[in-house]
Protein backbone atom coordinates (compact mmCIF):
# COMPACT_ATOMS: atom_id res chain seq x y z
CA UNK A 1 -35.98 34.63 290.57
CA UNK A 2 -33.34 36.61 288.69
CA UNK A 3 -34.41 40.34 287.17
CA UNK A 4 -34.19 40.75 283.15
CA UNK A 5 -34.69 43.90 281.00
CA UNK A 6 -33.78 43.16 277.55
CA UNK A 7 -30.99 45.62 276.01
CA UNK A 8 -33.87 46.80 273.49
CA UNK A 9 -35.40 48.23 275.92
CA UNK A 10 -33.04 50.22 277.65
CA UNK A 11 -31.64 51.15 274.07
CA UNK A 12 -35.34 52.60 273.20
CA UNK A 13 -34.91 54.46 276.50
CA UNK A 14 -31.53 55.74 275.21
CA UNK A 15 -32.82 57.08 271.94
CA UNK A 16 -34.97 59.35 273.73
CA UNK A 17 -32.00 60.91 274.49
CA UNK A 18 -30.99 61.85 271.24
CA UNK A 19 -31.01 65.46 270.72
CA UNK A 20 -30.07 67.80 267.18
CA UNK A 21 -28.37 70.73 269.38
CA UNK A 22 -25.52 70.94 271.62
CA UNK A 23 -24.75 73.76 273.99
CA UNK A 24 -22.09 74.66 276.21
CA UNK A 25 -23.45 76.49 278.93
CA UNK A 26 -21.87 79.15 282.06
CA UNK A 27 -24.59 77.47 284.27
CA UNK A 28 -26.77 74.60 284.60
CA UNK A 29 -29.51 74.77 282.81
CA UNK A 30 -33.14 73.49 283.78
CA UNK A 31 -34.92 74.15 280.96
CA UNK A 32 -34.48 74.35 276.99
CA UNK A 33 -34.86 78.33 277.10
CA UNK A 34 -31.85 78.20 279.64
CA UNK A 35 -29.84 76.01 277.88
CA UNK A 36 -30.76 77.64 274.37
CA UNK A 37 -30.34 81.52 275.04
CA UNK A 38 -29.71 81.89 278.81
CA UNK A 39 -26.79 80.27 279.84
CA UNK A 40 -25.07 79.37 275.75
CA UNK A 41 -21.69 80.28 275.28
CA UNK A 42 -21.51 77.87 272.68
CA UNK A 43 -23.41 75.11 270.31
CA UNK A 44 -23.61 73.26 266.98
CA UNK A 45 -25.64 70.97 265.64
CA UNK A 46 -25.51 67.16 266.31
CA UNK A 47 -27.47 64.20 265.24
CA UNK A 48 -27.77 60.57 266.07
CA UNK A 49 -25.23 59.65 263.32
CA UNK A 50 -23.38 61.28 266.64
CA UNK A 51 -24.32 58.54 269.42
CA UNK A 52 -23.06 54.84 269.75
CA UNK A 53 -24.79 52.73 271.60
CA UNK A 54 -23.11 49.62 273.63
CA UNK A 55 -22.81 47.60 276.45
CA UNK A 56 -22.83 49.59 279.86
CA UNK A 57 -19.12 49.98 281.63
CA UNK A 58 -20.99 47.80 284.81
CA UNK A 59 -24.33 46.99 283.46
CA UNK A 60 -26.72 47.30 281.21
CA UNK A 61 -26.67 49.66 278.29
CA UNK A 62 -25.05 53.29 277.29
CA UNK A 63 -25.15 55.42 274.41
CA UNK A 64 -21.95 57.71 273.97
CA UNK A 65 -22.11 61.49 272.37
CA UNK A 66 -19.34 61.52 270.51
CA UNK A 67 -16.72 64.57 271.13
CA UNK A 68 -17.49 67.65 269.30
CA UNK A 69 -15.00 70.29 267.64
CA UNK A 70 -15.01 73.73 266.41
CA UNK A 71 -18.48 74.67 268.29
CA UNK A 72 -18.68 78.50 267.60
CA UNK A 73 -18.81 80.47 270.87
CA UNK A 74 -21.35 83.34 270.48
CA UNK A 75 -20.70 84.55 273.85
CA UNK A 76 -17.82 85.54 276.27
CA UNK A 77 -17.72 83.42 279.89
CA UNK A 78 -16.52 80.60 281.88
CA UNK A 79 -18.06 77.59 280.64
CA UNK A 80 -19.31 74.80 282.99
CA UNK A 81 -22.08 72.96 281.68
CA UNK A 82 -22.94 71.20 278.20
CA UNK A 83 -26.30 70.34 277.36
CA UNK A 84 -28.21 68.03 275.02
CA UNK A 85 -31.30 69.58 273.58
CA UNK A 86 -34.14 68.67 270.65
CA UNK A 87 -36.54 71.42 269.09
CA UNK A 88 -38.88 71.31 272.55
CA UNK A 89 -37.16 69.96 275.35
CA UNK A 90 -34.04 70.08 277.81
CA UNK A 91 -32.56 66.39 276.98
CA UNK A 92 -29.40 65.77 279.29
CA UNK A 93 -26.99 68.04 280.98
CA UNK A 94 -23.67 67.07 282.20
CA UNK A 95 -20.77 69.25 283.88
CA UNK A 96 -17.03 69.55 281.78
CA UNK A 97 -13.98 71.10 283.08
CA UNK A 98 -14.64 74.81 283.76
CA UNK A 99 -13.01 77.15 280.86
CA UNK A 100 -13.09 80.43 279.56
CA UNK A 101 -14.62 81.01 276.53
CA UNK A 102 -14.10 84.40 273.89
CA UNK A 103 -16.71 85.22 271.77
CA UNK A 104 -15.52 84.62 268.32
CA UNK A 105 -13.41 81.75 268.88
CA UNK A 106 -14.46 77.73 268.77
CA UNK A 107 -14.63 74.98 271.52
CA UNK A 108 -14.31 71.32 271.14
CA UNK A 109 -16.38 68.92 273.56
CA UNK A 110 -14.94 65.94 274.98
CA UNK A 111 -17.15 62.80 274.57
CA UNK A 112 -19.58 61.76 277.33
CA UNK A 113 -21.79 58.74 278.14
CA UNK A 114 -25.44 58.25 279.62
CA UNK A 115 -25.90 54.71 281.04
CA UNK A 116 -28.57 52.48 282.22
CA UNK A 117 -27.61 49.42 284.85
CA UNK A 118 -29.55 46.09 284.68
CA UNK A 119 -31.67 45.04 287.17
CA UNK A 120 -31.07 44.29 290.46
């Protein structure tokens, strides 16, 4: 017998991923506090009017953040790390190419994808 989830499923699953904050970070961060004030270099605001959802590149389902531009940067360093956060929890982090950020300047984000397979 062949597996099934239906896509409404896996797209429920992918709107818990939907955060209001986006951070780009000098470290990984493990926690919202990390990710907030920690490691931040950089954030803005986002908002599900941000994500797409669709079928998965293999499988299944993924919702893409769309790329972000002129995110202030609040603080000097080498970023390596963005993060995904809502007003209580630590959503999604994902690496990016390392950079060097200057306080007082802006950084743009490229887009990035979170996807669920089927079955198997």
């Amino acid at each position: 017998m062949a597996k099934f989830t239906n896509d409404l499923v896996m797209d429920a699953a992918l709107d818990a991923l939907v955060g209001n904050q986006i951070h780009v970070c000098s470290a990984q961060p493990t926690t919202r506090a990390e990710a907030v004030t920690t490691y931040n270099l950089a954030s803005g605001a986002i908002s599900g009017a941000n994500y797409t959802k669709a079928n998965g590149d293999t499988s299944g389902r993924k919702t893409t953040l769309a790329a972000q531009s002129g995110l202030s940067i609040t603080t000097t360093g080498s970023a390596t790390h963005v993060a995904i956060t809502d007003a209580t929890s630590l959503l999604e982090v994902t690496t990016c190419a390392t950079q060097a950020l200057t306080s007082g300047g802006t950084v743009d984000t490229s887009a990035f994808d979170h996807e669920i397979g089927d079955p198997t």
